[in-house]
N, C-alpha and C. Protein backbone atom coordinates (compact mmCIF):
# COMPACT_ATOMS: atom_id res chain seq x y z
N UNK A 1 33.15 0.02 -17.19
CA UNK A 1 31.79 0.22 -17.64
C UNK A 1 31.04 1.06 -16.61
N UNK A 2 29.87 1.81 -17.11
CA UNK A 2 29.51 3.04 -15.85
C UNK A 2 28.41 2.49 -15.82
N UNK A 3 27.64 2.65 -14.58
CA UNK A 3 26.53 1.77 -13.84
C UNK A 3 25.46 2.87 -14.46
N UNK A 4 24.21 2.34 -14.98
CA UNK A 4 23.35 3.44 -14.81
C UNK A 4 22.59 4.03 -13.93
N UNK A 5 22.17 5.17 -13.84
CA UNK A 5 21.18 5.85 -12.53
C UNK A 5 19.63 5.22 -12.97
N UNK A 6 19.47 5.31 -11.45
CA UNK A 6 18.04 4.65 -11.20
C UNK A 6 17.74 5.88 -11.11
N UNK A 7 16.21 6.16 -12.23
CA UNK A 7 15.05 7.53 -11.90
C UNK A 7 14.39 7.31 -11.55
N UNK A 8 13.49 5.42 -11.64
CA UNK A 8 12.67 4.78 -11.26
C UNK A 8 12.60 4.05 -10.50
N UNK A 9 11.74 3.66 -8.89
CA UNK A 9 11.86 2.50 -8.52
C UNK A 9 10.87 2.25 -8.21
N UNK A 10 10.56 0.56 -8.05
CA UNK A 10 9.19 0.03 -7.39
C UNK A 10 9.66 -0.77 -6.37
N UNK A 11 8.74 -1.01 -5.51
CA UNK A 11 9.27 -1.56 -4.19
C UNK A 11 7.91 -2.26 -3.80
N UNK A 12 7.93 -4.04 -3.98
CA UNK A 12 6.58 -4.42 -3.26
C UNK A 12 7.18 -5.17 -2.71
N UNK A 13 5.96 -5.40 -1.22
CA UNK A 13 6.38 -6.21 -0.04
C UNK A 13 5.38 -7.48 -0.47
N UNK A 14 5.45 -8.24 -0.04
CA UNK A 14 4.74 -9.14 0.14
C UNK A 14 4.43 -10.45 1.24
N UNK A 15 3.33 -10.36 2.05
CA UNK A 15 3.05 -11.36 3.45
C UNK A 15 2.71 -12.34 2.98
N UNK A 16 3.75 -13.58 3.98
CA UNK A 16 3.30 -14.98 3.37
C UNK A 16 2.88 -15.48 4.57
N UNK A 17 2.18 -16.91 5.04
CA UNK A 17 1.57 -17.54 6.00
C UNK A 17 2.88 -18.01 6.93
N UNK A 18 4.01 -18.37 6.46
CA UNK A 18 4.46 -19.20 7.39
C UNK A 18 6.59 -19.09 6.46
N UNK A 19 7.30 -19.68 6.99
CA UNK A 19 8.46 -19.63 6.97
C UNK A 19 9.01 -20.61 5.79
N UNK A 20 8.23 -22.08 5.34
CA UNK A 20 8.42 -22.49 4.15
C UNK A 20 7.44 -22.37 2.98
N UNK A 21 6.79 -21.27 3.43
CA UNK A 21 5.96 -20.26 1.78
C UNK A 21 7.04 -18.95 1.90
N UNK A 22 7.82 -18.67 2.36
CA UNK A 22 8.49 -17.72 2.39
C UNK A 22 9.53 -18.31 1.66
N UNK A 23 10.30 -19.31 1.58
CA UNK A 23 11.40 -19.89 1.25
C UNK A 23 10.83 -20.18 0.34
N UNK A 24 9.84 -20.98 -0.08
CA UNK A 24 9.51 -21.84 -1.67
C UNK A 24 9.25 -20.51 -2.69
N UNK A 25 8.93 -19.49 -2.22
CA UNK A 25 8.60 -17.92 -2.84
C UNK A 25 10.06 -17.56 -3.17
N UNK A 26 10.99 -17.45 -2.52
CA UNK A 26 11.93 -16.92 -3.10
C UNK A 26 12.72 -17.72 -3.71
N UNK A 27 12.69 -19.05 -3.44
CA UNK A 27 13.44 -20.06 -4.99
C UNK A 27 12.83 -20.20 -6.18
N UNK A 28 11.07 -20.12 -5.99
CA UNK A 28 10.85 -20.04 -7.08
C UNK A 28 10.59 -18.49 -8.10
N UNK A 29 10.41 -17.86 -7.24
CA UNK A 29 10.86 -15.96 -7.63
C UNK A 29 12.39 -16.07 -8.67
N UNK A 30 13.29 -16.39 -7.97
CA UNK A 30 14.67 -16.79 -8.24
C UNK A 30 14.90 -17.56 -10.00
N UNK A 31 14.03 -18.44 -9.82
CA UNK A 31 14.48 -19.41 -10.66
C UNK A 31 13.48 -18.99 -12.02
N UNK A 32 12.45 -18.50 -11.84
CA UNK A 32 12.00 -17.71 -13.47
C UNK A 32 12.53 -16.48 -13.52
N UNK A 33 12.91 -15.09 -12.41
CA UNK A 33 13.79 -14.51 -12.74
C UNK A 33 15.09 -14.73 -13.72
N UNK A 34 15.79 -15.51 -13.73
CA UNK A 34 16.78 -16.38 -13.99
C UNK A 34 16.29 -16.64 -15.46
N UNK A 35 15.37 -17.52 -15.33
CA UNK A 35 15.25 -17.67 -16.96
C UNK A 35 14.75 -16.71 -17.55
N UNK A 36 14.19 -15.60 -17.19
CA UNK A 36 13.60 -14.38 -17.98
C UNK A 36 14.74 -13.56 -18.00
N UNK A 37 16.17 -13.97 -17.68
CA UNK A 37 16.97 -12.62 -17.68
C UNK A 37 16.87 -11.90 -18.65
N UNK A 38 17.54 -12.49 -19.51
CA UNK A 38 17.63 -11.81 -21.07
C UNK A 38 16.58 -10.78 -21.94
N UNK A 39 15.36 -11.10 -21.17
CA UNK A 39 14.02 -10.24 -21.29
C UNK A 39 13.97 -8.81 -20.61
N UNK A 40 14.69 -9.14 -19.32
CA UNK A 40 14.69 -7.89 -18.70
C UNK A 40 15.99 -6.73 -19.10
N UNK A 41 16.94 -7.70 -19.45
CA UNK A 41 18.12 -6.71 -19.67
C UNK A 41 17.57 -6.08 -20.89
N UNK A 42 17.04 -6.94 -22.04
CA UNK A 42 16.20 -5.70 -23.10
C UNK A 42 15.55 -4.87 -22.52
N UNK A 43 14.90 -4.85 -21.89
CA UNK A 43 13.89 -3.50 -20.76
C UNK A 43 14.50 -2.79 -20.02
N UNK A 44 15.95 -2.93 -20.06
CA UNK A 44 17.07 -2.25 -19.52
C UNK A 44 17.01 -1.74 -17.85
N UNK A 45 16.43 -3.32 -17.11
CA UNK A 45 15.92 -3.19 -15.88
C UNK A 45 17.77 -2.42 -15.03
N UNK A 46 17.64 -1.84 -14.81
CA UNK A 46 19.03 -1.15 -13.88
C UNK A 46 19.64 -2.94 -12.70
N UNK A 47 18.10 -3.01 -11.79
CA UNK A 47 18.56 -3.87 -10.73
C UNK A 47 17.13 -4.47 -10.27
N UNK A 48 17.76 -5.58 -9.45
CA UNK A 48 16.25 -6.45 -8.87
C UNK A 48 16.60 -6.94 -7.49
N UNK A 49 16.25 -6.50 -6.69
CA UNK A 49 16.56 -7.11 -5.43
C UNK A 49 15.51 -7.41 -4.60
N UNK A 50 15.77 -8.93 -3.53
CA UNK A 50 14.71 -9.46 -2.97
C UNK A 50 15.39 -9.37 -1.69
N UNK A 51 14.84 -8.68 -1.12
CA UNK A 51 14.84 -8.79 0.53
C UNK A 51 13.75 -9.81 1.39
N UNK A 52 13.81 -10.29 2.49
CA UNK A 52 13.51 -10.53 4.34
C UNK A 52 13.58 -9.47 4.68
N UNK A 53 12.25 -9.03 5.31
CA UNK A 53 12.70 -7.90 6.03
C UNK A 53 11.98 -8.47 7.43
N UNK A 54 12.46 -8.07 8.49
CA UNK A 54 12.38 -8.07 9.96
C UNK A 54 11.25 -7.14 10.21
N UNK A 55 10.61 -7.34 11.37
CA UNK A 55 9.87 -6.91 11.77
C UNK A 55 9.02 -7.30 13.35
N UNK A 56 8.94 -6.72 13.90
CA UNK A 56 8.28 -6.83 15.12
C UNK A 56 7.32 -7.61 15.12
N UNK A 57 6.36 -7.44 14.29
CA UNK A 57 5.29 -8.74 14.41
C UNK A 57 5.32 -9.66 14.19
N UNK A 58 6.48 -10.39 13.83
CA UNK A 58 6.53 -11.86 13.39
C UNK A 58 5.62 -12.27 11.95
N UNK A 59 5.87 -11.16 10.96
CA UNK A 59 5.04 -11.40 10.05
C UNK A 59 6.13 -11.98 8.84
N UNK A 60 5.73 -12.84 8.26
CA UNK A 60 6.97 -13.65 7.22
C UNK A 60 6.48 -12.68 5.58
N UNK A 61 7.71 -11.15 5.76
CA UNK A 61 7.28 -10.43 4.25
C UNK A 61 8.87 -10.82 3.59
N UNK A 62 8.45 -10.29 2.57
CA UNK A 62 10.03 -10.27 1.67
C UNK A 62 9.39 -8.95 0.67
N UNK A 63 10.50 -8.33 0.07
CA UNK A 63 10.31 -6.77 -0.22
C UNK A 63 10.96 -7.33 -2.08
N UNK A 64 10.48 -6.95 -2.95
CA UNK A 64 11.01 -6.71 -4.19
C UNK A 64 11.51 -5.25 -4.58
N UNK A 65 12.55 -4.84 -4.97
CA UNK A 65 12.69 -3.76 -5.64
C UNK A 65 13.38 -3.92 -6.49
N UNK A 66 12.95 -3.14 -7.78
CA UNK A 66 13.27 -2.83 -8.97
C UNK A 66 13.39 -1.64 -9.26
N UNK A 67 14.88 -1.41 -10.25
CA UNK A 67 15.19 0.21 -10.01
C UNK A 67 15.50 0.12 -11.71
N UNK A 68 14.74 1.42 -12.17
CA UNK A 68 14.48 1.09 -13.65
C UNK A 68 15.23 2.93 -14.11
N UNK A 69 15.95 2.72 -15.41
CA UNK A 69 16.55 4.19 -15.86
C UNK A 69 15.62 5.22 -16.63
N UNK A 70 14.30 4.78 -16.45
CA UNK A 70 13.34 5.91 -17.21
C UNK A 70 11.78 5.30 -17.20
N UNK A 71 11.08 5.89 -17.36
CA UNK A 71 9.68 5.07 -16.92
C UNK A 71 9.23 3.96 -18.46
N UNK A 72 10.01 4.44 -19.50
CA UNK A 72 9.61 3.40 -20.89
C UNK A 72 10.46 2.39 -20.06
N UNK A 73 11.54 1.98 -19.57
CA UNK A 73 11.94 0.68 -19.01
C UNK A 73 10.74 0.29 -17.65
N UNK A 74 9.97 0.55 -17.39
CA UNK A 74 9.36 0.69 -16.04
C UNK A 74 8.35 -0.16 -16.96
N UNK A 75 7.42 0.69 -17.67
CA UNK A 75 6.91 0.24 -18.80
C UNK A 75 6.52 -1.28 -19.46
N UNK A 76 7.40 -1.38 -19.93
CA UNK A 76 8.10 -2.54 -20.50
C UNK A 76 8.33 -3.77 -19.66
N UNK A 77 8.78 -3.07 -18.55
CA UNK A 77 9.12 -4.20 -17.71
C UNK A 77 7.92 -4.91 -16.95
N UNK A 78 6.77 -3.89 -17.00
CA UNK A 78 5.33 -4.28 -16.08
C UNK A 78 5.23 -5.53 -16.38
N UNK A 79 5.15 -5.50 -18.29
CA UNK A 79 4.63 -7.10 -19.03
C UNK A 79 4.98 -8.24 -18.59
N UNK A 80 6.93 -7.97 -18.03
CA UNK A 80 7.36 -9.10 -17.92
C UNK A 80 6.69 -9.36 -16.13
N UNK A 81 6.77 -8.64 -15.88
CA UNK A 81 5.99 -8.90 -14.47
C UNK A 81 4.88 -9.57 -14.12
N UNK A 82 3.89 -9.35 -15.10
CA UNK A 82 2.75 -10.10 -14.91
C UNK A 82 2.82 -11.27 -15.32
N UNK A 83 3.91 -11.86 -16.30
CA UNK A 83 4.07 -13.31 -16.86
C UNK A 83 4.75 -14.14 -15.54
N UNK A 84 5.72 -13.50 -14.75
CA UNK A 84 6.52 -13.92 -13.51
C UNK A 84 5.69 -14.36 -12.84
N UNK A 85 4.36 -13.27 -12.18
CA UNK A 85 3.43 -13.57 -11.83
C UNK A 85 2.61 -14.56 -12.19
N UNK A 86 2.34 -14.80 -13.13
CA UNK A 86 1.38 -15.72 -13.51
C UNK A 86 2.10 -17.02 -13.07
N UNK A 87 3.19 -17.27 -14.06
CA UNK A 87 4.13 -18.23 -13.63
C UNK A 87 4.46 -18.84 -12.52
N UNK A 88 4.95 -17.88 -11.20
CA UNK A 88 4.91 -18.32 -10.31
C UNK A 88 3.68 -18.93 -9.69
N UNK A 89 2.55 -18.43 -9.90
CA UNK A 89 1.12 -18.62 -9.21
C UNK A 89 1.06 -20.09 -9.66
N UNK A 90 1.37 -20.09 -11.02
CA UNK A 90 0.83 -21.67 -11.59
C UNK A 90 1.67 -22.62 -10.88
N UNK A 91 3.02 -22.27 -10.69
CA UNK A 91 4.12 -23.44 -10.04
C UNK A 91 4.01 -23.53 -8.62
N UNK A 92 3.94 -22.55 -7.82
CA UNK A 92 3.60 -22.63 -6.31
C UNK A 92 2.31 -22.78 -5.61
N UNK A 93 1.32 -22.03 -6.45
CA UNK A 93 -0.29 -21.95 -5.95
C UNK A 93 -0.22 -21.67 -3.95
N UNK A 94 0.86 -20.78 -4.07
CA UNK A 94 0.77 -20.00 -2.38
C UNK A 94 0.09 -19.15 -2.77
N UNK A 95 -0.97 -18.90 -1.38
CA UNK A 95 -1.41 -17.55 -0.62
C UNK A 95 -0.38 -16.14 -0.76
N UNK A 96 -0.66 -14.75 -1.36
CA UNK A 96 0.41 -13.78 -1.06
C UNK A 96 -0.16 -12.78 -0.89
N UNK A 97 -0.10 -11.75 -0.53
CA UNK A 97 -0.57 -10.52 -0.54
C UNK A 97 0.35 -9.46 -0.87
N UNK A 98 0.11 -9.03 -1.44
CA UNK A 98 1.13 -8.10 -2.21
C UNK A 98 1.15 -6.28 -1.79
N UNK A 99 2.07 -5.53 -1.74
CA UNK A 99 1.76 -4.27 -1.68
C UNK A 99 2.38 -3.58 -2.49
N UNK A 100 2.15 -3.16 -3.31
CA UNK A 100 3.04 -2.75 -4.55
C UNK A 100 2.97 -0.74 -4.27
N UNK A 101 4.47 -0.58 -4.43
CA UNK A 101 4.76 0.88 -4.10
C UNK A 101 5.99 1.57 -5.48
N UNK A 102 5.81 2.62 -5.92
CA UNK A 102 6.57 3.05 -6.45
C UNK A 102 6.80 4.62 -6.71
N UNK A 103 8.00 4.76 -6.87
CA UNK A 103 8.44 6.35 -7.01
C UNK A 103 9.81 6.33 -7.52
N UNK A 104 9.46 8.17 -7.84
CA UNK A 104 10.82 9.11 -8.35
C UNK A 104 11.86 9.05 -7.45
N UNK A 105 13.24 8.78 -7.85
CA UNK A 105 13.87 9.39 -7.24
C UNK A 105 14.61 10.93 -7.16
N UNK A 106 14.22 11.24 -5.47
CA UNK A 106 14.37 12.67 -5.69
C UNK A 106 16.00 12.96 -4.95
N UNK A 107 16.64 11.88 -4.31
CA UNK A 107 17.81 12.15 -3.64
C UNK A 107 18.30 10.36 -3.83
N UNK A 108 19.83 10.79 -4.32
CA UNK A 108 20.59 9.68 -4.22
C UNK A 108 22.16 9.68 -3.94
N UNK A 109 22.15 9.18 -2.65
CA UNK A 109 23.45 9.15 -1.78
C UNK A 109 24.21 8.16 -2.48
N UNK A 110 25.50 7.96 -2.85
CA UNK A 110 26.43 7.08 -2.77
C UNK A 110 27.51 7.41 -1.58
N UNK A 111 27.80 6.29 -0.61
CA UNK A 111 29.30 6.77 0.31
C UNK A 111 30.24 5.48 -0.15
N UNK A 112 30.20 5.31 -1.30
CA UNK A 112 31.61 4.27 -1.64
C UNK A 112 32.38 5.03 -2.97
């Protein structure tokens, strides 16, 4: 089966207060992801990945990216985003700050 190309991606970080709002964020990120799969593969999301990212300041972020095959999947997929959102807000009620980033891709390396 052939993987599709990402044209689209979004990439948000997000700062949490402390090391178990960082952890309760990504099980519960995890676990409505999970049940919304089937929603996203109709929106023909390519990929979803949740990073930790490191950093010098000791700031507790984790990075979302989503890599979408045309901007109608980008689209489409916003809706389900804001329900995740909501969702999560109602089940965790953490503090987050969000930075939401997105773009074309204009260069894409594979070395495997």
């Amino acid at each position: 089966m052939e993987t599709a190309e990402s044209k689209l991606m979004s990439f948000v970080t997000a700062d949490l207060i402390c090391q178990s709002h960082l952890d309760k964020t990504l099980s519960t990120w995890d676990s409505i992801i999970n049940d919304m799969e089937k929603e996203f593969v109709r929106c023909k999301v390519i990929r979803h990945t949740v990073t930790k990212i490191w950093n010098k300041d000791g700031i507790y972020r984790i990075g979302f990216l989503w890599e979408y095959p045309d901007h109608e999947s980008y689209l489409k997929t916003q809706v389900l985003i804001k329900e995740v959102k909501k969702r999560f807000e109602k089940e965790t009620n953490l503090p987050v700050k969000n930075y939401p980033n997105r773009g074309i891709v204009m260069s894409d390396k594979v070395f495997s």
